[in-house]
Protein backbone atom coordinates (compact mmCIF):
# COMPACT_ATOMS: atom_id res chain seq x y z
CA UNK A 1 -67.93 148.49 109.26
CA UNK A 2 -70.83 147.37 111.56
CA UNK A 3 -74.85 146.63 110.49
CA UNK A 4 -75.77 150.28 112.14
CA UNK A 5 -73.66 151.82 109.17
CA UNK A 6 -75.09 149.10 106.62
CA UNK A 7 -79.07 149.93 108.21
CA UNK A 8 -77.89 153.99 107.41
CA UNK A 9 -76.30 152.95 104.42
CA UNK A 10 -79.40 150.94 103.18
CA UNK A 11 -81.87 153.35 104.08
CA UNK A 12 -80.45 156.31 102.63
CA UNK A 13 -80.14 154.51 99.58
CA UNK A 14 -84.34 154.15 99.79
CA UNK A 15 -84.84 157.73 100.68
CA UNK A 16 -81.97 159.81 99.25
CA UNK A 17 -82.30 161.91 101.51
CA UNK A 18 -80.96 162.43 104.47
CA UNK A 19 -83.92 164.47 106.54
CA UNK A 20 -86.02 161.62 105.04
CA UNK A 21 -83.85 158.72 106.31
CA UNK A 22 -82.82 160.36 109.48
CA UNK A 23 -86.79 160.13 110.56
CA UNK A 24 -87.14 156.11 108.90
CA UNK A 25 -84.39 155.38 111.51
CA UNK A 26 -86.07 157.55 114.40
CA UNK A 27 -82.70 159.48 114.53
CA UNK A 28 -81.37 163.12 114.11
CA UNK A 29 -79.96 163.90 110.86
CA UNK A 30 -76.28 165.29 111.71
CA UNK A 31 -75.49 162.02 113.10
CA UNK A 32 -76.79 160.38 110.14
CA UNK A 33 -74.41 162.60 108.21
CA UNK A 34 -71.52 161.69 110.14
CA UNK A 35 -71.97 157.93 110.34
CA UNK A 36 -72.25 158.21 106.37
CA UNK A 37 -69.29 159.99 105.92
CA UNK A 38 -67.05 157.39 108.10
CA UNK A 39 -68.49 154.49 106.00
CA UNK A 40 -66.94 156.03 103.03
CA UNK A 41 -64.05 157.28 104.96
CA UNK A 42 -63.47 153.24 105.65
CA UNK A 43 -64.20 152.09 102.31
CA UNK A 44 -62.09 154.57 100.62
CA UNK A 45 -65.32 155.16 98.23
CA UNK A 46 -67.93 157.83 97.41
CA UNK A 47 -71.13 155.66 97.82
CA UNK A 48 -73.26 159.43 97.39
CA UNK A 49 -73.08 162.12 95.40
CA UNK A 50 -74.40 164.85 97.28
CA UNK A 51 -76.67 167.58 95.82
CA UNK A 52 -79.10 169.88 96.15
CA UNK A 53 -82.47 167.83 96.97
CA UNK A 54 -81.07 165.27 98.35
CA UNK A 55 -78.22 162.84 97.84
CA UNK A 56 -78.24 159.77 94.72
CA UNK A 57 -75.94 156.48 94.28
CA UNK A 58 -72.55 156.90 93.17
CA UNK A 59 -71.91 153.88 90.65
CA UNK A 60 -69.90 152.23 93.65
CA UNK A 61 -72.88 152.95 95.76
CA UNK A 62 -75.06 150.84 93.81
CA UNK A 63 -73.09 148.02 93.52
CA UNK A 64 -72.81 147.86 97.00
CA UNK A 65 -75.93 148.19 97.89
CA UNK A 66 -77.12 144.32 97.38
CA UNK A 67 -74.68 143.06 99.31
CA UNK A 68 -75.13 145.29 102.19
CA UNK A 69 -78.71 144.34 101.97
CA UNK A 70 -78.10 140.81 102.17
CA UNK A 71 -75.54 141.11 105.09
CA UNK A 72 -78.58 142.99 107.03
CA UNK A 73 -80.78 139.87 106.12
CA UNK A 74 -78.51 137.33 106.99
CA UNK A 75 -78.10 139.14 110.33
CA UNK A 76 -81.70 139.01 110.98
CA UNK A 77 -81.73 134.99 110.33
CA UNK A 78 -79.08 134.86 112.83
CA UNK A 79 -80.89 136.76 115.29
CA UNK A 80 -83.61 134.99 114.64
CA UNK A 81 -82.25 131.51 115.17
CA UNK A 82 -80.73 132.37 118.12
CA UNK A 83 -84.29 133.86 119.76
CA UNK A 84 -85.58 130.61 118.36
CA UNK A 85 -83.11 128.52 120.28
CA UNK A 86 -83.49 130.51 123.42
CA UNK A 87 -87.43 129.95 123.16
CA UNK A 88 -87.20 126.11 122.10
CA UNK A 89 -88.56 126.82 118.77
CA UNK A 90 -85.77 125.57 117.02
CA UNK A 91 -83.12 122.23 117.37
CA UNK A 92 -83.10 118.20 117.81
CA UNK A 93 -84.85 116.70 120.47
CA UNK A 94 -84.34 112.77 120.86
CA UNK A 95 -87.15 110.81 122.20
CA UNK A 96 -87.40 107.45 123.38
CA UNK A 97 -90.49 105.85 123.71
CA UNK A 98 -92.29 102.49 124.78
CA UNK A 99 -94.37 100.54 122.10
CA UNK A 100 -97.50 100.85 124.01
CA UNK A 101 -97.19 105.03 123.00
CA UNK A 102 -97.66 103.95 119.24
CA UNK A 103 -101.64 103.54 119.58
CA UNK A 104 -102.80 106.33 121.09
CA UNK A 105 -99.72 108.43 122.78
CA UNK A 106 -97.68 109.72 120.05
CA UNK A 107 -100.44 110.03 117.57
CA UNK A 108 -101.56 112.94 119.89
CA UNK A 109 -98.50 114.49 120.92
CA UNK A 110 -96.29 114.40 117.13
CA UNK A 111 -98.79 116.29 115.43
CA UNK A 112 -99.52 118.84 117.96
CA UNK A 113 -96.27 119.24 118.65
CA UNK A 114 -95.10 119.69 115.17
CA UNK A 115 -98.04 121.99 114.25
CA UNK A 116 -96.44 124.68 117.14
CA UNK A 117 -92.72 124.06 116.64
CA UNK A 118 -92.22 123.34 112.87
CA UNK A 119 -88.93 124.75 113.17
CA UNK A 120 -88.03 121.38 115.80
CA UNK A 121 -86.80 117.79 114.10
CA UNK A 122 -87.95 115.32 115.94
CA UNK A 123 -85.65 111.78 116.07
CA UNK A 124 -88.07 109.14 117.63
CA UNK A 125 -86.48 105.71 118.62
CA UNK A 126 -88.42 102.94 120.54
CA UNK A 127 -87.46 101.57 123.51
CA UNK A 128 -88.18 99.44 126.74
CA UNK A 129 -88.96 102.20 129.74
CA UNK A 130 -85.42 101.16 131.71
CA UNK A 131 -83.66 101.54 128.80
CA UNK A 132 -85.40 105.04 127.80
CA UNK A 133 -84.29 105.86 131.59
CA UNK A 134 -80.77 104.91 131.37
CA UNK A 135 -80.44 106.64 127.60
CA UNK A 136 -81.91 109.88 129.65
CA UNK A 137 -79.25 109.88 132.73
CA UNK A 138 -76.42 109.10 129.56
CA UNK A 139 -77.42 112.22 127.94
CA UNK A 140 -78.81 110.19 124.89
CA UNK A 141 -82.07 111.15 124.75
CA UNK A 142 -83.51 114.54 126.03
CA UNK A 143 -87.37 113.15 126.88
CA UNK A 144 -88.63 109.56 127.06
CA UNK A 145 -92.56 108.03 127.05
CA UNK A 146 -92.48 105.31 129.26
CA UNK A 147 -94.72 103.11 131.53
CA UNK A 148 -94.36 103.78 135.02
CA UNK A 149 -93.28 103.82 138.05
CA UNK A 150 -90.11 104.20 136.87
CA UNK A 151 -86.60 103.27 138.63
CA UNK A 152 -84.58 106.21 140.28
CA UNK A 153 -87.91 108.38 139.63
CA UNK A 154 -86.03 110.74 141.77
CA UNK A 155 -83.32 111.85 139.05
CA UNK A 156 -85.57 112.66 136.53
CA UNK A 157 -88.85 115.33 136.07
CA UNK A 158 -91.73 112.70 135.47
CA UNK A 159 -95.37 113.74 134.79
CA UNK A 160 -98.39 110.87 134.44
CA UNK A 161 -99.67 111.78 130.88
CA UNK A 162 -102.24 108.56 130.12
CA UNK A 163 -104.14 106.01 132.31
CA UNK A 164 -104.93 102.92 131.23
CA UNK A 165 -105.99 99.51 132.18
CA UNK A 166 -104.36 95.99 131.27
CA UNK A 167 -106.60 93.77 129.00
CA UNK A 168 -106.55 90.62 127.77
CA UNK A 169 -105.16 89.97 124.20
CA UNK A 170 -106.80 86.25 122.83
CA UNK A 171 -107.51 85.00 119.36
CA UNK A 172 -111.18 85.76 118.13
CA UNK A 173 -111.49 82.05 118.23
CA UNK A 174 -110.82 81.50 121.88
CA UNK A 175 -113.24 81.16 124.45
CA UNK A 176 -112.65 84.31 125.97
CA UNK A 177 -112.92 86.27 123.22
CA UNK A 178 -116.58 86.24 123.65
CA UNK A 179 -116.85 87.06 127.17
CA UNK A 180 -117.66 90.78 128.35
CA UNK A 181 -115.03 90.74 131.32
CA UNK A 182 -112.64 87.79 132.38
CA UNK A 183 -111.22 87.31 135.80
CA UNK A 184 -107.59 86.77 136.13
CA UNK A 185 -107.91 84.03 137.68
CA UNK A 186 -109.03 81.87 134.64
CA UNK A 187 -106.17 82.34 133.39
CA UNK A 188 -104.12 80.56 135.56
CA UNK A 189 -103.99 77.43 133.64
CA UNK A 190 -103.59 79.50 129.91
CA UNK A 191 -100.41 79.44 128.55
CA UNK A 192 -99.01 83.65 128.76
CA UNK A 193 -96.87 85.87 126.68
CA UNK A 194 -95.03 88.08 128.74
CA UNK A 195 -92.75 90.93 128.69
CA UNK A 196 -89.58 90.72 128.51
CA UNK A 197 -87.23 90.49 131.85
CA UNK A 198 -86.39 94.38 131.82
CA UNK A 199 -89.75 95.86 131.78
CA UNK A 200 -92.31 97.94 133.90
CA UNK A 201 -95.60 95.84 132.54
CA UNK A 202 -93.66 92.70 133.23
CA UNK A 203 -93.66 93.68 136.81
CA UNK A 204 -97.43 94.79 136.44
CA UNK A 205 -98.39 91.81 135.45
CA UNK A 206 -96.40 89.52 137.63
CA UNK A 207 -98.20 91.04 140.75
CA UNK A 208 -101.57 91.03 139.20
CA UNK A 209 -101.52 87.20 138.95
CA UNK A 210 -99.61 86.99 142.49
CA UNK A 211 -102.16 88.88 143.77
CA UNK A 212 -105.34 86.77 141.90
CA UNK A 213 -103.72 83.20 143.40
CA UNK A 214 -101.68 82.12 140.68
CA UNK A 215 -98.47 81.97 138.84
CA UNK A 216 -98.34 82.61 135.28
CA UNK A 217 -97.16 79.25 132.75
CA UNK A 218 -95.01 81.68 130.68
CA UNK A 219 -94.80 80.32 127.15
CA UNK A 220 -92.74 83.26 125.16
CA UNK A 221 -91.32 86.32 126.09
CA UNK A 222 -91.35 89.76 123.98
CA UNK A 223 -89.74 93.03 124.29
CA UNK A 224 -92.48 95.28 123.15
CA UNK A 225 -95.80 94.60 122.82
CA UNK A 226 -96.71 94.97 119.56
CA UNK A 227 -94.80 91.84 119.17
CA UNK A 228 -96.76 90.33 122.14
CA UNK A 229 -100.18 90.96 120.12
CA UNK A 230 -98.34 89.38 116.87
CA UNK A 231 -97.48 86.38 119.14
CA UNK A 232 -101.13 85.92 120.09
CA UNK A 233 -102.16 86.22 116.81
CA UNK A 234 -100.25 83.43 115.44
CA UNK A 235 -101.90 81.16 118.94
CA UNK A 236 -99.08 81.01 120.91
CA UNK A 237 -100.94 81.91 124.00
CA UNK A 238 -102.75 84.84 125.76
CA UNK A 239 -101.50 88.20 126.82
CA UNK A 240 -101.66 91.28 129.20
CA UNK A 241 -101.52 94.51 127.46
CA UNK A 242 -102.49 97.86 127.60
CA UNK A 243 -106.02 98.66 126.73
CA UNK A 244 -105.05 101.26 124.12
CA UNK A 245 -103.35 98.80 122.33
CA UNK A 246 -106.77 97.60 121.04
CA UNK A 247 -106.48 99.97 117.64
CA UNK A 248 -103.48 98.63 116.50
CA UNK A 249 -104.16 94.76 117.72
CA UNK A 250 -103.80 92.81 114.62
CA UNK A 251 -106.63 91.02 112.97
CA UNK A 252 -108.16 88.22 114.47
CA UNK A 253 -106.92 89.23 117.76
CA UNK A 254 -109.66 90.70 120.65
CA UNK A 255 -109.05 92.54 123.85
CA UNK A 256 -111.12 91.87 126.62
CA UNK A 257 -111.06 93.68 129.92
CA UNK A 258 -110.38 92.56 133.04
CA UNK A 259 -113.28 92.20 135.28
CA UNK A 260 -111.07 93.98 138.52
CA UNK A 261 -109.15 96.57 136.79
CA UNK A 262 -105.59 96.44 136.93
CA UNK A 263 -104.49 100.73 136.40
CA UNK A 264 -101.22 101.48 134.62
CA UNK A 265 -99.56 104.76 133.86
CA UNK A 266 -97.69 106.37 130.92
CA UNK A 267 -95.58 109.28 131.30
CA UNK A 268 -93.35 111.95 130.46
CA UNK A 269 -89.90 111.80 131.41
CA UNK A 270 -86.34 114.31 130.90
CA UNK A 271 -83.88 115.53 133.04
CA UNK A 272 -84.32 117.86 135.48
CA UNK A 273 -81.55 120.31 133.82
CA UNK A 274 -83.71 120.23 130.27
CA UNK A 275 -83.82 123.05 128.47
CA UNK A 276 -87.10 125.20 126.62
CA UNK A 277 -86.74 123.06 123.90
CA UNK A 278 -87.74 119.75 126.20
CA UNK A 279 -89.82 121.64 128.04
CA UNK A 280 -92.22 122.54 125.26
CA UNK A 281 -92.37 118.92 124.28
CA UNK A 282 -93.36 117.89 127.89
CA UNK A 283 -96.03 120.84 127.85
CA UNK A 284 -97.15 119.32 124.39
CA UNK A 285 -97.14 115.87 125.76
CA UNK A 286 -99.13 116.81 129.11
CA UNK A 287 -102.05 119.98 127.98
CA UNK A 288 -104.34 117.47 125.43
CA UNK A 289 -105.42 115.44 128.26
CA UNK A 290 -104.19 115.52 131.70
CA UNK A 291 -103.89 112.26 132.90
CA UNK A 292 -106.85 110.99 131.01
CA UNK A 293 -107.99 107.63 131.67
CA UNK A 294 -108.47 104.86 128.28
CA UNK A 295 -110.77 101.72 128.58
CA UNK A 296 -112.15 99.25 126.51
CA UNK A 297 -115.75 99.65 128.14
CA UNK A 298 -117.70 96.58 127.50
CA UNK A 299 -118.82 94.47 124.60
């Protein structure tokens, strides 16, 4: 027994009759006739009485009908799944991201993505951008958000999908909160929370102060940086952060921008073997706004 017999079966049993069903299934009717007669052959069962008009349900017939239906449906979920699969409509994909992606990033890509493929689940963890590269070469995670440049950008497919600007984080009661811009170099003497020692803004920010003349008086270090704009907030010191961070910043905590830009970069990350599944999450993460650059403007 095979689903072409259970498709006759099933739509002989709508029709009863053969001429009738023969044309539903875009067939000739002898065949028809013979394929019916081997399913009953196999079953050792009458599922027809023949007459006349037509043909009509032996009691055998009917009972077997629901379950032949069913079979034919569950089929079609198979089939279904699997075109799903195939397409990247349908599975897990892991994705590591950087804190930084909570403000703006993956309140753009998440619900656009999930509005397309509702069929995907989507297991988010947070991470630093070295880690989120090391998880991808592991096989751990299958697309990462992370702040670039990267290490070993050559092993992985990386697209730029945001580009920001560094800001300062300060207490609204601090001086510089009430400035328009601030140079980096007044900050040379202001105690600094920084990244911690495996991450891509620590770097950032380490050459933006080499660069203005100075180095940093680090007071605390923090792994992501919402934790760097809770540090501020509780007066611990200043910090360099992401301009988008400035919707999430807690209260009583103001960005201000620098007055020579310092450029960052977000992106997209998987490995270059990933499937349709990653690849319509990268498409997701990439067609709202190419490379779109994020500012704080000016008070």
């Amino acid at each position: 027994m095979d689903l072409r017999q259970l498709r006759y079966f099933t739509t002989l049993a709508d029709t009863l009759n053969f001429h009738r069903a023969a044309e539903r299934l875009h067939m000739s009717q002898p065949p028809l006739t013979v394929a019916i007669r081997k399913l009953e052959e196999e079953l050792g069962i009458r599922l027809f009485i023949r007459e006349t008009r037509g043909v009509r349900l032996t009691e055998a017939g009917r009972a077997a009908l629901p379950a032949a239906r069913a079979a034919l449906e569950q089929a079609g979920r198979v089939r279904a799944a699997a075109t799903h699969a195939k397409l990247g409509e349908s599975g897990t994909i892991a994705v590591g991201f950087v804190g930084s992606a909570i403000s703006v990033v993956l309140p753009r890509i998440v619900p656009a993505f999930r509005a397309r493929f509702p069929h995907v689940d989507l297991r988010l963890e947070e991470m630093t951008s070295v880690s989120v590269g090391e998880a991808l070469m592991a096989g751990q995670l299958d697309v990462g958000l992370v702040r670039l440049p990267m290490l070993r950008p050559e092993a992985l497919d990386i697209s730029v999908i945001e580009r920001d600007r560094l800001a300062v984080a300060v207490s609204d009661t601090h001086p510089v909160a009430r400035q328009s811009v601030v140079a980096l170099p007044e900050l040379a003497s202001e105690p600094l929370l920084l990244h911690g020692p495996v991450s891509v803004l620590r770097t950032v920010v380490l050459l933006a102060c080499q660069r203005a003349g100075f180095t940093p008086r680090i007071a605390q270090e923090a792994t992501q940086v919402p934790t760097l704009l809770s540090l501020v907030q509780s007066g611990l010191g200043l910090a360099l952060v992401p301009a988008s961070m400035a919707p999430i910043a807690p209260k009583g905590v103001v960005l201000v921008p620098l007055a020579e830009p310092v450029e960052i970069e977000m992106g997209v990350a998987c490995r270059r073997d990933a499937g349709p599944l990653v690849g319509n999450f990268v498409a997701v993460a990439r067609a709202p706004a190419d490379t779109q650059s994020i500012s704080l403007g000016t008070k």
